[in-house]
Protein backbone atom coordinates (compact mmCIF):
# COMPACT_ATOMS: atom_id res chain seq x y z
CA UNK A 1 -3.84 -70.29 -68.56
CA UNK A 2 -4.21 -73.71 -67.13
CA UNK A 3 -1.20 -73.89 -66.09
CA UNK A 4 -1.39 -70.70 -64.44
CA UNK A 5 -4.74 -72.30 -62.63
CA UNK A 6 -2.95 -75.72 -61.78
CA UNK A 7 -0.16 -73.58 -59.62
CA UNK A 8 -2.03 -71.46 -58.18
CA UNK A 9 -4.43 -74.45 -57.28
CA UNK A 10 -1.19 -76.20 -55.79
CA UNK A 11 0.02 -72.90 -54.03
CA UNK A 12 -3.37 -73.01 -52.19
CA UNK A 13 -3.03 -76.76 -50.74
CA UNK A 14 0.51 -76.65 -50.11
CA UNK A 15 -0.40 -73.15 -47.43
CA UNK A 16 -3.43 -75.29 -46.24
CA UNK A 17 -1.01 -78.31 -45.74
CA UNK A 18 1.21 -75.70 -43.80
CA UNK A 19 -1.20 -74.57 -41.71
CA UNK A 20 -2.71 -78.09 -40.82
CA UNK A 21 0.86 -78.80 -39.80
CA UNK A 22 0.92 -76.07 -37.08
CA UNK A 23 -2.40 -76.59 -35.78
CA UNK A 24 -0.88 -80.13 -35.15
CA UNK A 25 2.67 -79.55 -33.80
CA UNK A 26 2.99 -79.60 -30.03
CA UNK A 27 4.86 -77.46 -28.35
CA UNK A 28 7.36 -79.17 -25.48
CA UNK A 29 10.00 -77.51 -23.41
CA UNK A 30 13.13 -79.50 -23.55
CA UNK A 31 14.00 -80.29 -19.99
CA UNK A 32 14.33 -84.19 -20.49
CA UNK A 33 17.91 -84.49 -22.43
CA UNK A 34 18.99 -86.56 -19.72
CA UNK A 35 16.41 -89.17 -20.25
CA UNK A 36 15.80 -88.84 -24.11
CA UNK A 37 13.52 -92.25 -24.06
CA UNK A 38 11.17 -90.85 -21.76
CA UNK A 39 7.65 -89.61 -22.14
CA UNK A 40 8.12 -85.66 -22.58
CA UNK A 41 4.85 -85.15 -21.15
CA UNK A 42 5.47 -86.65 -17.96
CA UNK A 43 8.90 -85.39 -17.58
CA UNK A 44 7.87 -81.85 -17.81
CA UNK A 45 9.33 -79.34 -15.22
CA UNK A 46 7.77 -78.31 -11.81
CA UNK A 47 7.88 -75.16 -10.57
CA UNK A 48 6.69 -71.89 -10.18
CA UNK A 49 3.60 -71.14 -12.29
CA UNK A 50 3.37 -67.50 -11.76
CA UNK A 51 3.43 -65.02 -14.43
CA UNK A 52 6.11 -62.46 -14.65
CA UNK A 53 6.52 -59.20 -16.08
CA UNK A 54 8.53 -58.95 -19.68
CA UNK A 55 12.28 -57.88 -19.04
CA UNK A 56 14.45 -56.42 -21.79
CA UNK A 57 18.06 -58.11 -21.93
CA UNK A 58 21.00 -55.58 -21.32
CA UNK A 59 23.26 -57.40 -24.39
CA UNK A 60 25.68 -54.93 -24.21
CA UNK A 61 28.87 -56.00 -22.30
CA UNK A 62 28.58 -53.97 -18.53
CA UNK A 63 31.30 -52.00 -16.91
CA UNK A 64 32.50 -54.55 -14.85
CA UNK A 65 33.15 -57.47 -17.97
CA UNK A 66 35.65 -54.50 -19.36
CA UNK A 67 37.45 -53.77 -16.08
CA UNK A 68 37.69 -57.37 -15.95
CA UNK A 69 39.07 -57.78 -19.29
CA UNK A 70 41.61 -55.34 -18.16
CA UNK A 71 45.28 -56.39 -17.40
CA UNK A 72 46.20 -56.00 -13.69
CA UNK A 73 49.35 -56.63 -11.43
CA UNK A 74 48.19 -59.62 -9.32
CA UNK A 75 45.81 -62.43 -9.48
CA UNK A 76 44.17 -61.56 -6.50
CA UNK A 77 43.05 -57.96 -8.45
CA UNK A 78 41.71 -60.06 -11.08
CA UNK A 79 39.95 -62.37 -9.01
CA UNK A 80 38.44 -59.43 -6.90
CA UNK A 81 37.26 -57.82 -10.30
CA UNK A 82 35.15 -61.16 -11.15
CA UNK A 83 33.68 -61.64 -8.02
CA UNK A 84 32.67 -57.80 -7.87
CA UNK A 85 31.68 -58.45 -11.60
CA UNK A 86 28.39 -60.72 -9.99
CA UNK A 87 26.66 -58.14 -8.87
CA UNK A 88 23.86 -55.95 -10.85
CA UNK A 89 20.07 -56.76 -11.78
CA UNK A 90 19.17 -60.06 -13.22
CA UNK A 91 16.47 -62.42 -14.89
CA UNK A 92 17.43 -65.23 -13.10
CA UNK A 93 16.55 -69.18 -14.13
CA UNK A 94 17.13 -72.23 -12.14
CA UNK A 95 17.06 -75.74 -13.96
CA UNK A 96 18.20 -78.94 -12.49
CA UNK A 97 17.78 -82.27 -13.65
CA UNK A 98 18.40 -85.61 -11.39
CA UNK A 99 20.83 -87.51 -14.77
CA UNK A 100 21.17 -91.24 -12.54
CA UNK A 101 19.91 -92.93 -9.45
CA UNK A 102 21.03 -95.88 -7.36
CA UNK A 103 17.99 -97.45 -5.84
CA UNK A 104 16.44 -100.57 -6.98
CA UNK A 105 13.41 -100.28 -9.74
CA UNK A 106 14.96 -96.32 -10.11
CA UNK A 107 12.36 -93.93 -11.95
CA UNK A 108 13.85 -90.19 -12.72
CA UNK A 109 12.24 -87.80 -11.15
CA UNK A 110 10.38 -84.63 -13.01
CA UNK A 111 12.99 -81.57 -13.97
CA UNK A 112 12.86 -78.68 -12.09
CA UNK A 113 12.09 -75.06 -13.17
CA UNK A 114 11.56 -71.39 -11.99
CA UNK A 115 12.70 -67.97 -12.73
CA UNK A 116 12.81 -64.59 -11.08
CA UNK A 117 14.15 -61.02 -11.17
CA UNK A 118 16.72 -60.42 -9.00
CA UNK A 119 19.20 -57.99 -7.67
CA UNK A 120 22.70 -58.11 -6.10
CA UNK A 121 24.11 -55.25 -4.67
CA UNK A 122 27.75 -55.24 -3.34
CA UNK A 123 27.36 -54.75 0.85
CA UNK A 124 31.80 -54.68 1.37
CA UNK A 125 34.22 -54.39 -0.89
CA UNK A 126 37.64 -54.95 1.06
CA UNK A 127 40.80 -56.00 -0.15
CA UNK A 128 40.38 -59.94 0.71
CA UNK A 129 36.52 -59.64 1.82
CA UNK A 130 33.70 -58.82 -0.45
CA UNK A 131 29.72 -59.49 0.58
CA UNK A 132 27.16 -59.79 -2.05
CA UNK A 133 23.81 -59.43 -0.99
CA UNK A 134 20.57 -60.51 -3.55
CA UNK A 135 17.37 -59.76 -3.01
CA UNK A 136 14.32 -60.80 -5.51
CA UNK A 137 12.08 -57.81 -7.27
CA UNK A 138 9.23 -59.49 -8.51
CA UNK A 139 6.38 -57.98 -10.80
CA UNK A 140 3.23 -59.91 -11.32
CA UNK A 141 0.79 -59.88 -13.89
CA UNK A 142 -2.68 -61.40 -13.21
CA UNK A 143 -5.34 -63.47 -15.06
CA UNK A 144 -6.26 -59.91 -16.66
CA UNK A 145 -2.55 -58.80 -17.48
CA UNK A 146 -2.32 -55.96 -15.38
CA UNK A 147 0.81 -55.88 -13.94
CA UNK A 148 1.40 -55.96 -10.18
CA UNK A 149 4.64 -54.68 -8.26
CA UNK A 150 7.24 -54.43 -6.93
CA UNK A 151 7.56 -57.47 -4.54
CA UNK A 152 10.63 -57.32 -2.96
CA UNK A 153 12.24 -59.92 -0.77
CA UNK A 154 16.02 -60.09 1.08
CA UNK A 155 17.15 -63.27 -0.44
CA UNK A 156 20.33 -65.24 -0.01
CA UNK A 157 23.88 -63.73 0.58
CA UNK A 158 27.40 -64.69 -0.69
CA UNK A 159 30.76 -63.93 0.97
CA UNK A 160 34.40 -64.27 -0.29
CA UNK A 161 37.34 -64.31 1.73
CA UNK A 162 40.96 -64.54 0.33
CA UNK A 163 43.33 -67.69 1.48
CA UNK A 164 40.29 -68.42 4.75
CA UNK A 165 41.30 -70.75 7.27
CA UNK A 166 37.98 -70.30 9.20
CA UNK A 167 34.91 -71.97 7.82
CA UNK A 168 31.70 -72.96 8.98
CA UNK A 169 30.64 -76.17 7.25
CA UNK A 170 27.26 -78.24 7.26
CA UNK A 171 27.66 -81.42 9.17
CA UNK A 172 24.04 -82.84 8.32
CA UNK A 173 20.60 -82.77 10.78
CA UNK A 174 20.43 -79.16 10.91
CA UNK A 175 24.23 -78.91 12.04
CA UNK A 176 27.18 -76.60 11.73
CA UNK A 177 30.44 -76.71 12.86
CA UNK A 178 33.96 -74.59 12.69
CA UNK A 179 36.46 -76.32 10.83
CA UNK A 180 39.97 -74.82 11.38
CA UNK A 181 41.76 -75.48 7.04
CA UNK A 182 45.75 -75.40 6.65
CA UNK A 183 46.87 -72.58 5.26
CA UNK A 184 48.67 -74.20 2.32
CA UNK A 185 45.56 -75.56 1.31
CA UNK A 186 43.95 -72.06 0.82
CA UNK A 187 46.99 -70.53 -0.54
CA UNK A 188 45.59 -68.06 -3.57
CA UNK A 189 41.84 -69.42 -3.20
CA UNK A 190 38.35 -67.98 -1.81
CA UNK A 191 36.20 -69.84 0.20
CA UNK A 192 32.88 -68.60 -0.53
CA UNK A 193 30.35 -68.83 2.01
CA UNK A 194 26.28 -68.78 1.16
CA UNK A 195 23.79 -67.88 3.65
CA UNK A 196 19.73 -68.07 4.32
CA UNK A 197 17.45 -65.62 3.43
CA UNK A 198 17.40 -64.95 7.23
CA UNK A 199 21.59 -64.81 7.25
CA UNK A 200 21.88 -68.37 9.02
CA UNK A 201 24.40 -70.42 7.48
CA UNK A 202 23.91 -72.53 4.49
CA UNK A 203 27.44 -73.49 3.33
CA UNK A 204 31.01 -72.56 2.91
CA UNK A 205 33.36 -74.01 0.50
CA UNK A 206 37.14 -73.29 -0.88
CA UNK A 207 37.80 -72.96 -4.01
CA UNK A 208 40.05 -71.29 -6.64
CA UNK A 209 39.46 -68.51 -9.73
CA UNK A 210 41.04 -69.23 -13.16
CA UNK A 211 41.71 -66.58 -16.06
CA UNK A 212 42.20 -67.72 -19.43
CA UNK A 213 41.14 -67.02 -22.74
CA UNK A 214 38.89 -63.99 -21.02
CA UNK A 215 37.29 -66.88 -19.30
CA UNK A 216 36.93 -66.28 -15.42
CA UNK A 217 35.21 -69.53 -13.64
CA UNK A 218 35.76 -70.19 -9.63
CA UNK A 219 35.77 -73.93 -9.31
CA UNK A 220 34.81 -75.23 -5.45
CA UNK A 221 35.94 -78.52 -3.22
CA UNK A 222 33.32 -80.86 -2.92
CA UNK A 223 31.17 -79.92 0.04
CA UNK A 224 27.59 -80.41 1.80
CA UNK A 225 24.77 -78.45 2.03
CA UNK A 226 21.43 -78.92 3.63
CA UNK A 227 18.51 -79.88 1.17
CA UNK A 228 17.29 -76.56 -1.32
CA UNK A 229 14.07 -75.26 -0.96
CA UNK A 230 12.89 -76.41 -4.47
CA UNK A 231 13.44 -80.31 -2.67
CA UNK A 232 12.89 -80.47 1.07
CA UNK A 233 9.25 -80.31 0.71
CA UNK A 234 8.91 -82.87 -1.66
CA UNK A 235 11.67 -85.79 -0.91
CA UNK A 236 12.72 -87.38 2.21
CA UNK A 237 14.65 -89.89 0.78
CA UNK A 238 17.84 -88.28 1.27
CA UNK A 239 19.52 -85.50 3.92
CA UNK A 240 22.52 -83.78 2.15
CA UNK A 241 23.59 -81.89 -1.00
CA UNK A 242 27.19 -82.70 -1.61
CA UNK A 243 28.33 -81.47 -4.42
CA UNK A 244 30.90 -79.28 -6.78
CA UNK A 245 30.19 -75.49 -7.92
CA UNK A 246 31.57 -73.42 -10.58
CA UNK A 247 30.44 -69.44 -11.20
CA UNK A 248 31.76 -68.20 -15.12
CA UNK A 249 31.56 -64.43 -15.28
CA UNK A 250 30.04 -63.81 -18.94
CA UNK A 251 29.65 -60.56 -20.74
CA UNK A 252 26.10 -60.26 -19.60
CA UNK A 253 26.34 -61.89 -16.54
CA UNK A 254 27.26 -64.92 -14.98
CA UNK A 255 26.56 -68.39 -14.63
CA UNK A 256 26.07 -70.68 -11.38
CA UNK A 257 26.43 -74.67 -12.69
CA UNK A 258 25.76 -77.49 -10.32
CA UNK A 259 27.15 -81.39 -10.06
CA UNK A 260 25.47 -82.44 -6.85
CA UNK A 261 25.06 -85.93 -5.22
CA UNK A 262 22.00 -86.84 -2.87
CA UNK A 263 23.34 -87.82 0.22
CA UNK A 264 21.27 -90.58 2.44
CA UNK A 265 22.27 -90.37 6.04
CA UNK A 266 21.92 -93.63 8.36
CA UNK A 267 21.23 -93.58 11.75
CA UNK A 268 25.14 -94.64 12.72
CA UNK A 269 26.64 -92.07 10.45
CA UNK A 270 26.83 -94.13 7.35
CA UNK A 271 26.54 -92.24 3.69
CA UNK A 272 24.50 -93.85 0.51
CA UNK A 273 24.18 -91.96 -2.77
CA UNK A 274 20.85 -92.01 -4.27
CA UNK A 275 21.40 -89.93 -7.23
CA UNK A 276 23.54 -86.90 -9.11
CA UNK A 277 21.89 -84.00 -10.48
CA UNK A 278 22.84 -81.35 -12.86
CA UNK A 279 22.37 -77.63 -12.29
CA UNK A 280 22.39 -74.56 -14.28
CA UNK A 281 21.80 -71.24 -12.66
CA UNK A 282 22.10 -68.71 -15.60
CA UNK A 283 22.32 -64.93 -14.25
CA UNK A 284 21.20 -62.54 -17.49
CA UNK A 285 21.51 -58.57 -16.70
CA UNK A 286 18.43 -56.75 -17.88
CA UNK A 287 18.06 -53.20 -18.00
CA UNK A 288 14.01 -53.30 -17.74
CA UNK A 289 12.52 -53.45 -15.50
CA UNK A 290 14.32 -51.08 -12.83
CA UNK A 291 15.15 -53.52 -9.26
CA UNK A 292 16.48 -50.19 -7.83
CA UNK A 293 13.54 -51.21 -4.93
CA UNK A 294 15.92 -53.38 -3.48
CA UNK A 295 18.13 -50.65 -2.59
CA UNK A 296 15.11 -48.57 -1.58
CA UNK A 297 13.87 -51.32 0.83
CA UNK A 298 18.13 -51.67 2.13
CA UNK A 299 18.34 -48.23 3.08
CA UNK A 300 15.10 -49.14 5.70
CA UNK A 301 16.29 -52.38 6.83
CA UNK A 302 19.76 -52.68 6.11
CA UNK A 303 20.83 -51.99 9.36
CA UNK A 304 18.37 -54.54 11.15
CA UNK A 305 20.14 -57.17 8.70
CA UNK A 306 23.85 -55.42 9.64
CA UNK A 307 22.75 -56.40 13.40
CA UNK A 308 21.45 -60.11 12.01
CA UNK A 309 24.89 -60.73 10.86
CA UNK A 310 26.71 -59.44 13.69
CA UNK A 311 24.78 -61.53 15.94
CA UNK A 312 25.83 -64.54 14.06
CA UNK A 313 29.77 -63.77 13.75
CA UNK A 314 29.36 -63.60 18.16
CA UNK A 315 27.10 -67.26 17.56
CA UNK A 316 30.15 -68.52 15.46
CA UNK A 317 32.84 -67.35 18.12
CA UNK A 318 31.08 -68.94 20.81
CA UNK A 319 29.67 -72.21 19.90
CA UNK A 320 31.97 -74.53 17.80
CA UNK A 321 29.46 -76.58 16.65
CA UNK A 322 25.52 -75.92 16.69
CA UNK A 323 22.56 -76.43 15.58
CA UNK A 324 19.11 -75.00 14.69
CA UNK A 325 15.35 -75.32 15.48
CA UNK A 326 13.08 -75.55 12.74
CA UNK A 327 10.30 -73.20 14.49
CA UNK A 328 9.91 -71.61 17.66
CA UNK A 329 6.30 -70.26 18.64
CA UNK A 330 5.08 -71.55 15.53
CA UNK A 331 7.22 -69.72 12.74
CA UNK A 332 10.25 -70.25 10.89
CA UNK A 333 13.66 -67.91 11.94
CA UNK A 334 13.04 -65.93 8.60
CA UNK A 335 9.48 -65.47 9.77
CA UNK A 336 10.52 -63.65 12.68
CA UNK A 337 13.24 -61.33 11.35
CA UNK A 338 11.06 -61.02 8.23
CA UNK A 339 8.29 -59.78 10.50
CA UNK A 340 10.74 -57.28 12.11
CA UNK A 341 12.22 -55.60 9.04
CA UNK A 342 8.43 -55.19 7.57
CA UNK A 343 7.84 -53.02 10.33
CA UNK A 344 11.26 -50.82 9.73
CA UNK A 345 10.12 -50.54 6.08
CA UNK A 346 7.06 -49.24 7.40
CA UNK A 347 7.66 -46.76 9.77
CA UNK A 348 8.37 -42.97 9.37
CA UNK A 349 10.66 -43.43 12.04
CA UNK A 350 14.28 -43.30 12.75
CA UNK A 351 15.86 -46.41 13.28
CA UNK A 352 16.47 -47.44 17.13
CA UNK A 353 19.84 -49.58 16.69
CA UNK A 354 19.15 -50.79 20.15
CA UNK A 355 16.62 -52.25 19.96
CA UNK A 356 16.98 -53.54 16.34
CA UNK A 357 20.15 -55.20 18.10
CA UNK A 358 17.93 -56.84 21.08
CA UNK A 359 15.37 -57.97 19.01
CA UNK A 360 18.34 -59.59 16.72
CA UNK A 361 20.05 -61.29 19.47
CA UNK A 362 17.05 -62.55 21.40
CA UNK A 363 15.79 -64.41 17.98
CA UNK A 364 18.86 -66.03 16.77
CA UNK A 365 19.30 -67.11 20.30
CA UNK A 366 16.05 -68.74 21.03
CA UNK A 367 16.93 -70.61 17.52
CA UNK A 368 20.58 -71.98 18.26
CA UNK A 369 21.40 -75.39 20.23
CA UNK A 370 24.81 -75.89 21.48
CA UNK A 371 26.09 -79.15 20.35
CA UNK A 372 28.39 -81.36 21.49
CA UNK A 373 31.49 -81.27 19.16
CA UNK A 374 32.63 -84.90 19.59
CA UNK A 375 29.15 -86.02 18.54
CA UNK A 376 29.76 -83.96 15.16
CA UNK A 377 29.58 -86.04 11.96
CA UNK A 378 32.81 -85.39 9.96
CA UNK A 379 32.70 -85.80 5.83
């Protein structure tokens, strides 16, 4: 019997012992495996703070992962099926981490961190051309739970063109220019070209898809890109995102990983590195909630944006090299075409492709600068 006491007396302090144990663990995100001698606490991620819905994971492999699996009679079919293969609805999560630095008495900045719930929806399909368009769905949940939504918001845009010799690249200080590539040197490779949430330019880039194993990654040149959002509002230290991308096509999505350099420009065109980051986009297909809104909200506005991107394919034929204004009458270029398709969405009314087109034209324009192309910087 004492026995039986002493046990159960031990039984008792080693679940007390347990519990005392959790009460005392903290619980840390690990961001910081760059720096693993740093204070977690003050290396943990900014970011956005706000609460999201719950999604539920589609784990099963989608439609286009099996056509993709499928043999076909040319690369350029295959590479078409993995770039088609990016579009669906998404929890979305960007992390990036700054790994080294170059300046004197160099401290590593805090990780970056946000999510979101987005959806990409194919806008061409051609036989070299394809246009992906993603837009965010967001539902909130405030201090009391209750969920709010759908917020939806045109985001970025994506499109691929087989063997390009045409691109428009980033020259630094708000600056684009046409750059005329051999053909040989896009021979079997896309060039994929990103774009603002207000279809400006961001970047375009050649690279080249690879197939093996069931593996399909598109690996990019080296190119630049002007600062992300997540940065230009808290570092002027540096000017330009050069840097390498590579998209993997996964059963249940895809995933967007970044090597990226921070790119100091001098007044007289020189270049200094400040420091490399990592980034992993990771793009996981849900099938709750429903981001069907997007295409809701597209079928009100889409042909406002259609005019928006027309407008810039005449800015890109006339002006070899250009650049933009960061505000005119106090508001940002997305501001002003944001403004515009809010009303579209609005209204009961048909759609007046005239004016959609006017208003288009007459907002890009009071937004572009001709520049002088010998004055370009070259990289």
């Amino acid at each position: 019997m004492n026995r039986v006491i002493l046990i159960s007396a031990l039984l008792v302090l080693l679940s007390q012992a347990q519990e005392d144990a959790k009460k005392e663990e903290k619980v840390v995100r690990g961001h910081v495996f760059a720096w693993p001698f740093s204070e977690v606490e003050k290396m943990q991620p900014r970011g956005g703070t706000s609460r999201g819905t719950e999604v539920v994971l589609d784990e099963k492999p989608s439609d286009q992962w099996e056509r993709l699996q499928k043999k076909v009679d040319s690369k350029i079919e295959k590479d078409r099926r993995a770039i088609l293969a990016l579009a669906g609805s998404y929890r979305v999560s960007f992390d990036f981490i700054e790994t080294m630095g170059f300046s004197k008495g160099y401290k590593p900045p805090r990780p970056y961190f946000s999510w979101g719930t987005e959806h990409v929806q194919v806008l061409a399909s051609e036989d070299k051309f394809i246009s992906l368009q993603h837009t965010l769905v967001m539902f909130f949940k405030d201090e009391d739970g209750k969920e709010m939504g759908p917020m939806v918001m045109k985001h970025w845009r994506q499109d691929w063109s087989y063997e390009d010799t045409s691109l428009q690249t980033f020259r630094g200080n708000s600056t684009w220019a046409h750059e005329k590539v051999k053909s040989r040197k896009v021979k079997g490779k896309w060039t994929q070209a990103v774009f603002q949430v207000d279809d400006s330019p961001r970047y375009e880039v050649v690279g080249q898809w690879s197939h093996i194993g069931g593996m399909s990654t598109w690996r990019s040149d080296s190119c630049w890109r002007p600062l992300p959002r997540r940065e230009f509002s808290v570092r002027s230290d540096y000017q330009v995102l050069q840097g390498v991308h590579e998209l993997t096509v996964t059963s249940n999505g895809w995933v967007h990983t970044q090597q990226n350099q921070k790119v100091a420009l001098g007044e007289k065109g020189q270049v200094s590195i400040v420091g490399q980051e990592l980034g992993v986009n990771r793009y996981e297909r849900i099938s709750e909630p429903s981001l069907m809104a997007a295409e809701t909200t597209w079928k009100k506005t889409g042909e406002y944006w259609k005019a928006v991107r027309e407008t810039w394919a005449e800015v890109y034929k006339k002006h070899p090299a250009f650049s933009l204004k960061s505000e005119v009458d106090g508001k940002k270029l997305y501001q002003h075409h944001f403004g515009y398709a809010m009303k579209l969405e609005g209204s009961d009314e048909a759609y007046d492709a005239k004016a959609g087109k006017a208003h288009a034209k007459q907002t890009v324009a009071k937004f572009v600068q001709k520049v002088d192309g010998g004055k370009v910087g070259k990289y």
